[in-house]
Protein backbone atom coordinates (compact mmCIF):
# COMPACT_ATOMS: atom_id res chain seq x y z
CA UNK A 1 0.00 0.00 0.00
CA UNK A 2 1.02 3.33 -0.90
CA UNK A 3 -0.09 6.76 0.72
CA UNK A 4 0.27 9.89 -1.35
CA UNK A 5 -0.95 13.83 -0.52
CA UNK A 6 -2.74 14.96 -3.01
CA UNK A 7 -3.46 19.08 -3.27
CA UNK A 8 -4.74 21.32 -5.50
CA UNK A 9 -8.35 22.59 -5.80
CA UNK A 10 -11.63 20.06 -5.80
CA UNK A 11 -11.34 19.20 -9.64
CA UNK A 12 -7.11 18.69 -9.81
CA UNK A 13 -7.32 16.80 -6.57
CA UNK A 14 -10.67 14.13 -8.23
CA UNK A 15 -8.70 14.17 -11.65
CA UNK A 16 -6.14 12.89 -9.23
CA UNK A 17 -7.69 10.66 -7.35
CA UNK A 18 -9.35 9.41 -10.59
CA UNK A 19 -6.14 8.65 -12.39
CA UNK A 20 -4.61 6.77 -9.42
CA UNK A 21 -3.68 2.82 -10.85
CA UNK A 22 -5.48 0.20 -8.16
CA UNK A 23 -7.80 1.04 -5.68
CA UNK A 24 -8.42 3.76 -3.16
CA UNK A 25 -10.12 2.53 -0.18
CA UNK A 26 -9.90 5.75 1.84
CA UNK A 27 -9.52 9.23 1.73
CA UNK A 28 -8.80 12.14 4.23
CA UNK A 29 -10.75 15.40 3.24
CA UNK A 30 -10.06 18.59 5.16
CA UNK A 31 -12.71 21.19 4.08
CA UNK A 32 -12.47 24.99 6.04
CA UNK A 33 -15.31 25.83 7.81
CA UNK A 34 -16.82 29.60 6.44
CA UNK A 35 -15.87 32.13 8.84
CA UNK A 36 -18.80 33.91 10.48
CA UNK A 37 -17.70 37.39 10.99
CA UNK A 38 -20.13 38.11 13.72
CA UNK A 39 -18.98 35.25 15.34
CA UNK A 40 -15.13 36.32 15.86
CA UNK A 41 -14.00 37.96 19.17
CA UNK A 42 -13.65 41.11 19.33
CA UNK A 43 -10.39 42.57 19.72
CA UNK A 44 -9.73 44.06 23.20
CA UNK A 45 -8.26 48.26 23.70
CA UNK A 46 -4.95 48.65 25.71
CA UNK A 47 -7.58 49.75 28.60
CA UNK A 48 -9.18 46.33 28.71
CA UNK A 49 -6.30 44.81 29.09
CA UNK A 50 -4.87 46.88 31.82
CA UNK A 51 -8.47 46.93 33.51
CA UNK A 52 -8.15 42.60 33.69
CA UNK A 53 -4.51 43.05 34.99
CA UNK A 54 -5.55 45.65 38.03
CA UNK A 55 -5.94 42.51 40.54
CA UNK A 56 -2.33 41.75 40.18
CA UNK A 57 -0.74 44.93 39.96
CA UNK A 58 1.01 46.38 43.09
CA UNK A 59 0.30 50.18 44.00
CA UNK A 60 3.19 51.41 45.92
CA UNK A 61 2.87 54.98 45.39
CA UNK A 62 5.88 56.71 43.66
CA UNK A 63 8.75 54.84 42.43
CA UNK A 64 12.10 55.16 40.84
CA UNK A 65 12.39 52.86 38.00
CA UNK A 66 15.29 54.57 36.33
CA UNK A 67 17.94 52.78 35.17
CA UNK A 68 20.61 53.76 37.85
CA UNK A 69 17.75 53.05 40.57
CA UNK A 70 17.55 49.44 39.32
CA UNK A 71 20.93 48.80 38.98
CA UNK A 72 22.00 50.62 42.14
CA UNK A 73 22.18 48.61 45.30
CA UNK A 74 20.31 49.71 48.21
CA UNK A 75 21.41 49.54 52.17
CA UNK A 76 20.92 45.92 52.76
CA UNK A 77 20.86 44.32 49.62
């Protein structure tokens, strides 16, 4: 037994199939599904995002995030 991948559009891939010597016994169609567009998800703002991220985010106030504050080593550290 052989297996071969056959592509092409619906005619070139049953000309195919239709010229194959011996007999097919199987096939393996994959057909894509039309798209609804009403169904997709729509795509969330930079605010949405931020708004599902506020139960993780740590208010501290004011804080130095320069550069030389990160890299600098405070007393204890």
């Amino acid at each position: 037994m052989t297996t071969r991948v056959l592509t092409g559009s619906k005619q070139q891939i049953a000309q195919q199939v239709a010229s194959l010597e011996g007999e097919v016994r199987e096939a393996i169609v994959f057909v894509d599904e039309p798209i609804d567009p009403s169904a997709l998800p729509v795509p969330a703002t930079v605010e949405d995002l931020f708004r599902e991220m506020e139960p993780y985010m740590a208010n501290v106030g004011q804080v130095d995030d320069s550069r030389e504050a990160i890299y600098t080593l405070m007393e204890g550290e």
